[in-house]
N, C-alpha and C. Protein backbone atom coordinates (compact mmCIF):
# COMPACT_ATOMS: atom_id res chain seq x y z
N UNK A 1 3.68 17.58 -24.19
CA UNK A 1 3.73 18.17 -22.86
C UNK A 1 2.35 18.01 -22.21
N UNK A 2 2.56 17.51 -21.26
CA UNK A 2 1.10 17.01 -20.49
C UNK A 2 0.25 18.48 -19.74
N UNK A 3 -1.02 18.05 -20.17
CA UNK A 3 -1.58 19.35 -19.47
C UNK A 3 -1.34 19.69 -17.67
N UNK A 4 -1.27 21.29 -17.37
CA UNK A 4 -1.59 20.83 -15.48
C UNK A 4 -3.05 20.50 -15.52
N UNK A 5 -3.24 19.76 -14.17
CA UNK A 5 -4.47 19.15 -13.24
C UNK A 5 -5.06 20.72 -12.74
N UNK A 6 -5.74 20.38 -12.01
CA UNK A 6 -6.58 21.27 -11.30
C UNK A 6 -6.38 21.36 -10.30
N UNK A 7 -5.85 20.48 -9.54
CA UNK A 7 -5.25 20.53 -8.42
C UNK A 7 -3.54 21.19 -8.69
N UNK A 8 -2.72 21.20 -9.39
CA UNK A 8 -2.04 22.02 -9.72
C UNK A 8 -2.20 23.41 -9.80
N UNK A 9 -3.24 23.89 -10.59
CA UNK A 9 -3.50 25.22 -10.64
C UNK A 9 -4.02 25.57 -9.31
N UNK A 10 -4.58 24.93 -8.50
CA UNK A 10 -5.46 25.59 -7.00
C UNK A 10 -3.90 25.46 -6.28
N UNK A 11 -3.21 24.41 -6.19
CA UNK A 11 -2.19 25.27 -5.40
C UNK A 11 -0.96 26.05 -5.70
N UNK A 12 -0.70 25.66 -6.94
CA UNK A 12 -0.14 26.91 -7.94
C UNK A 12 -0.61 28.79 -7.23
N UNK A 13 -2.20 28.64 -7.51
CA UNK A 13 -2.65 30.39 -7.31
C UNK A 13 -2.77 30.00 -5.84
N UNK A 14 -2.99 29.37 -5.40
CA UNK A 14 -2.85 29.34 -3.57
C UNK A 14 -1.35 29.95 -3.01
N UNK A 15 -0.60 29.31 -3.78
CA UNK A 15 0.65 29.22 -3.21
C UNK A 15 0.95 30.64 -3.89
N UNK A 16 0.71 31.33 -4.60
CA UNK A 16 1.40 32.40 -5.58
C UNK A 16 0.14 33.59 -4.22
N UNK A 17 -0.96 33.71 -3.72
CA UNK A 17 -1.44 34.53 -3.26
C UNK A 17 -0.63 34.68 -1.91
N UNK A 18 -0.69 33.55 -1.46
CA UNK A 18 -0.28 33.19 0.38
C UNK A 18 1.00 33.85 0.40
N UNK A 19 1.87 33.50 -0.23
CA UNK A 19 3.31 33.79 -0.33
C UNK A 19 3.60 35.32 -0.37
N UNK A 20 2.39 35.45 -1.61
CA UNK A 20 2.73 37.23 -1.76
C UNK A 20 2.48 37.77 -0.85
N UNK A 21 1.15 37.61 0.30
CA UNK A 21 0.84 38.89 1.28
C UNK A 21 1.98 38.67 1.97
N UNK A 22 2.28 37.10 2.43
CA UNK A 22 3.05 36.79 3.22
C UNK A 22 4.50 37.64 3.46
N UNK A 23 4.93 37.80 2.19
CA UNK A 23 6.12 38.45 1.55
C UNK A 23 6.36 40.26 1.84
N UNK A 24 4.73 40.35 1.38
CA UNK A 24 4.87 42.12 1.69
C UNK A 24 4.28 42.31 2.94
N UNK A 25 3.93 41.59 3.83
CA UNK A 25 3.80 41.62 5.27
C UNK A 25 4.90 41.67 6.18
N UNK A 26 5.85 41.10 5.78
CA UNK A 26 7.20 40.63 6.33
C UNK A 26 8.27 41.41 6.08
N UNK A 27 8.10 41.72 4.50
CA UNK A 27 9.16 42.72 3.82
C UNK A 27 9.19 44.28 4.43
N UNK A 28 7.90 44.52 4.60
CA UNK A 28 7.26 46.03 4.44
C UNK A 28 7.50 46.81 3.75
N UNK A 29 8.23 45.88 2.30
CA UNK A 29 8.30 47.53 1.71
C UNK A 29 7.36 47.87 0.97
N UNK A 30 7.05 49.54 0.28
CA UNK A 30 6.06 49.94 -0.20
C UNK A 30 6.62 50.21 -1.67
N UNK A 31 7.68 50.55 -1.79
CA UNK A 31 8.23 50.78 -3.37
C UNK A 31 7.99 50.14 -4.24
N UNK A 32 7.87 50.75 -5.65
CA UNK A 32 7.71 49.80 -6.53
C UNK A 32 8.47 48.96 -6.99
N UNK A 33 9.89 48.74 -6.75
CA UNK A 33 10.66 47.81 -7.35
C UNK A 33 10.58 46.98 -6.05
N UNK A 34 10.57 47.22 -4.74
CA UNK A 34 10.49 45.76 -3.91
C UNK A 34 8.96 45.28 -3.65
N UNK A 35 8.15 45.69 -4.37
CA UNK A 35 6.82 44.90 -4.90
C UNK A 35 6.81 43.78 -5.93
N UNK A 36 7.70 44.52 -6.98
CA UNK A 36 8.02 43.89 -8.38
C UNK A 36 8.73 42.58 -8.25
N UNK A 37 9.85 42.85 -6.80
CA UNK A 37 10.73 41.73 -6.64
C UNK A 37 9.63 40.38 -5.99
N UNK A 38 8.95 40.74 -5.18
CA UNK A 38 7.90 40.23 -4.14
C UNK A 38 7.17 39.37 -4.92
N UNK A 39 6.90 40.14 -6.04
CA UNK A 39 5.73 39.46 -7.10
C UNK A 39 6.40 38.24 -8.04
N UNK A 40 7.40 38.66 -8.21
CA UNK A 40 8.02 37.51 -9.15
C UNK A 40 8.78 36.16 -8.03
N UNK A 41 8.93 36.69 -7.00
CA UNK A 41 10.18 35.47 -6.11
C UNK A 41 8.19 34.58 -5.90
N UNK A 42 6.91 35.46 -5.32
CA UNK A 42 5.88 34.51 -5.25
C UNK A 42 5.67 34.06 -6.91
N UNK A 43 5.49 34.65 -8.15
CA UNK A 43 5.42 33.57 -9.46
C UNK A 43 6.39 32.07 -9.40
N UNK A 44 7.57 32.53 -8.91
CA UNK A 44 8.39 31.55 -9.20
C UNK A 44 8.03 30.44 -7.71
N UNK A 45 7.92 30.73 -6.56
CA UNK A 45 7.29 29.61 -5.54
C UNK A 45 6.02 29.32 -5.66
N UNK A 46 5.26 29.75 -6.45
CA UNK A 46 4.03 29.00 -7.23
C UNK A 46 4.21 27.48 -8.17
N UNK A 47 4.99 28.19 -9.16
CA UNK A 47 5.42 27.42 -10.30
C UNK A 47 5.69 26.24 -9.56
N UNK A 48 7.20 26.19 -8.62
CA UNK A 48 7.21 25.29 -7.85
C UNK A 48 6.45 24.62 -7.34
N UNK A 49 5.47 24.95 -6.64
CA UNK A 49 4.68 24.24 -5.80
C UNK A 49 3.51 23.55 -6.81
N UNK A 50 3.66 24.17 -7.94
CA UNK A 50 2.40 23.45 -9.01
C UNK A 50 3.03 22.71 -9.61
N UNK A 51 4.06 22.83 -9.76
CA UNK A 51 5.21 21.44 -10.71
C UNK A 51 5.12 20.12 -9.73
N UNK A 52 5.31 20.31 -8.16
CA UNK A 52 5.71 19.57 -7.37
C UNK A 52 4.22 18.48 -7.10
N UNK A 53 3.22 19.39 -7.43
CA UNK A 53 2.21 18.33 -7.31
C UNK A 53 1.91 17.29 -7.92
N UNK A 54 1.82 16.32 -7.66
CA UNK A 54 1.30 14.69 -8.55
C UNK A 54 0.91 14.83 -9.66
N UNK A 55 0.93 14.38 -10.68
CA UNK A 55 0.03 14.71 -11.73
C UNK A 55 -0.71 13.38 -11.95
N UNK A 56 -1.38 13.26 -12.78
CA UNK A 56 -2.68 12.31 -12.74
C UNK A 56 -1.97 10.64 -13.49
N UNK A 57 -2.62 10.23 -12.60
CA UNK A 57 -2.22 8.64 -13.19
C UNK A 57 -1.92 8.25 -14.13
N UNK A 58 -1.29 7.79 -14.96
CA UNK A 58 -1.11 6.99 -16.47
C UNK A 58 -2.90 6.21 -16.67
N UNK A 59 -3.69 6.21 -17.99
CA UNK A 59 -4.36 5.98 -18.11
C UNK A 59 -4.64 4.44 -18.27
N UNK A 60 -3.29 4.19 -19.16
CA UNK A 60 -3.35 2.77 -19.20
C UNK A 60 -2.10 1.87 -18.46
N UNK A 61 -2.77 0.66 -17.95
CA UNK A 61 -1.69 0.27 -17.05
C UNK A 61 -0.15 -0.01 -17.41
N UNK A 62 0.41 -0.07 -16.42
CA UNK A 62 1.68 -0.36 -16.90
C UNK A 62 1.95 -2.09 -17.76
N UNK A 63 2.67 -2.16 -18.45
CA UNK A 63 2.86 -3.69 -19.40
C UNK A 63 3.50 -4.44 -17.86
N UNK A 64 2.83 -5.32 -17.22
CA UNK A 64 3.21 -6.22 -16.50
C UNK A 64 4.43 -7.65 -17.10
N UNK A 65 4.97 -7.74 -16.45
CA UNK A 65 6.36 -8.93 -17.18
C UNK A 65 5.75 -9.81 -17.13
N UNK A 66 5.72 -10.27 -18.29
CA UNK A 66 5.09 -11.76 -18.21
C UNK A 66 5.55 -13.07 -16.84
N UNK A 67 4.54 -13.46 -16.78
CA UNK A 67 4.74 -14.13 -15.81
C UNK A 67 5.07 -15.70 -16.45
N UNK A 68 6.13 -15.95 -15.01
CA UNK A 68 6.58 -17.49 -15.68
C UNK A 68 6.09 -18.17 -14.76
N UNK A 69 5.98 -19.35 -15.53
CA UNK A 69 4.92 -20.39 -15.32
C UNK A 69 5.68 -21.49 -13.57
N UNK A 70 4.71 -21.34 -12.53
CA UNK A 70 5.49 -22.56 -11.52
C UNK A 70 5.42 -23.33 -11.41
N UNK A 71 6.51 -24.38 -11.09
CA UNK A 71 6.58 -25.50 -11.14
C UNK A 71 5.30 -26.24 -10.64
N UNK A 72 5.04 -27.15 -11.35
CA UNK A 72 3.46 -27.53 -10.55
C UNK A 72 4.07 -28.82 -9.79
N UNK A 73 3.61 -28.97 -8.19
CA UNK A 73 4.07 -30.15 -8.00
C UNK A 73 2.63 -31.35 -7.43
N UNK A 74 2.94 -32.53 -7.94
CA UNK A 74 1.83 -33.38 -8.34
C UNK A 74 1.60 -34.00 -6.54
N UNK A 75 0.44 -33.53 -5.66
CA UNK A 75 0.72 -34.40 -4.90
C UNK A 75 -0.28 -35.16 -4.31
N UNK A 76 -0.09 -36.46 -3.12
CA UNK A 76 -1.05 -37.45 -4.17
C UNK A 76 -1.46 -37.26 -1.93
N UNK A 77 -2.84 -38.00 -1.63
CA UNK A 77 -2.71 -37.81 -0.49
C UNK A 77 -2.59 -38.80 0.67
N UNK A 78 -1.68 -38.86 1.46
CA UNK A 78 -1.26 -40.16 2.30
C UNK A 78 -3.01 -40.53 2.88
N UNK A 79 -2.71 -42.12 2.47
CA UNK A 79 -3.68 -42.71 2.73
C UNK A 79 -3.92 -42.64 4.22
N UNK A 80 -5.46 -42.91 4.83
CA UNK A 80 -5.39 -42.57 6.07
C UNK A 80 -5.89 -44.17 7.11
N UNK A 81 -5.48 -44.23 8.14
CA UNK A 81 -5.39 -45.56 8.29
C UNK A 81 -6.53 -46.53 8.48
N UNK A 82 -7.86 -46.24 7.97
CA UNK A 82 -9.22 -47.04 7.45
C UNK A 82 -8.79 -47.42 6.12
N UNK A 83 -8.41 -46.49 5.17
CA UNK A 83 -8.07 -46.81 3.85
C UNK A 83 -6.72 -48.14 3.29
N UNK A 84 -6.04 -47.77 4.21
CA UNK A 84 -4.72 -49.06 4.47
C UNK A 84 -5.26 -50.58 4.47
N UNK A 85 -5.45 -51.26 3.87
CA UNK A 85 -5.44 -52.48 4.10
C UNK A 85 -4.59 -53.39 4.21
N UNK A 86 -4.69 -53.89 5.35
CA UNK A 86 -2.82 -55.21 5.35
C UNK A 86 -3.36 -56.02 4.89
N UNK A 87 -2.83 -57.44 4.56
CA UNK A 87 -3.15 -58.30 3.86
C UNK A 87 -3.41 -59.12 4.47
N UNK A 88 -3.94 -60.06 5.07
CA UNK A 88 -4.73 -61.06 5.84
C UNK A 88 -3.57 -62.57 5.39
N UNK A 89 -3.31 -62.74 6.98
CA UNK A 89 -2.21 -63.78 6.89
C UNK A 89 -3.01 -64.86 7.74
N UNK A 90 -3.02 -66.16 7.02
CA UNK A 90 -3.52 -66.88 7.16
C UNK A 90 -2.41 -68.21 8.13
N UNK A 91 -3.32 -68.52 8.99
CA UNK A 91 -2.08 -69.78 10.08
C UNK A 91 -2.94 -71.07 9.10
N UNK A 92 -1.65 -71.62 8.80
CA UNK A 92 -1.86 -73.00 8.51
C UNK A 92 -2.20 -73.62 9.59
N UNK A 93 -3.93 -74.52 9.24
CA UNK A 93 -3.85 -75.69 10.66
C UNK A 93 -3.19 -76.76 10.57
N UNK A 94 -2.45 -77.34 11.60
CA UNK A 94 -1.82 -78.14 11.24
C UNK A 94 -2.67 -79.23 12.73
C-alpha cells in the first residue's frame, strides 16, 4: 500500500477543516450529536478529497514496446544537369 504524499495530507486536513466550519455554519446546530454527525460527513469528504489527489509518479519508467525496425529506403540523388554528360556525336566528313 503506497504511502499518502504531502500534498494529500494538506488537502486531506484542508478539506476536513473548510468543510467542517462550513457545515456548522450552515447547519447551526449546537447539539452534540449534530456536531458528531458534522464531524464525521467532514472525515469522510476529506478522505475523499485526499484519495482523489494524484499521487506521485512511478519511479521507474514505464517498459516502452520495443520498437520495430523501418523500412530503410536506399535513395540515390538525381543527377543535376552539369553532372549529365551526353555523349559527343561525331558528323562524318564526307
Amino acid at each position: 500500500m503506497p504511502r499518502p504524499t504531502v500534498a494529500q495530507f494538506a488537502y486531506g486536513s484542508c478539506a476536513v477543516i473548510l468543510s467542517t466550519l462550513a457545515l456548522l455554519l450552515l447547519s447551526g446546530t449546537s447539539s452534540g450529536a449534530g456536531v458528531a454527525v458534522v464531524a464525521v460527513v467532514a472525515l469522510a469528504l476529506g478522505l475523499v478529497v485526499a484519495v482523489r489527489v494524484p499521487g506521485p509518479a512511478s519511479r521507474r519508467p514505464a517498459a516502452a514496446p520495443p520498437a520495430t525496425p523501418l523500412p530503410v529506403r536506399a535513395t540515390v540523388p538525381s543527377p543535376s544537369r552539369e553532372q549529365v554528360r551526353e555523349p559527343v556525336h561525331e558528323r562524318a566528313a564526307s
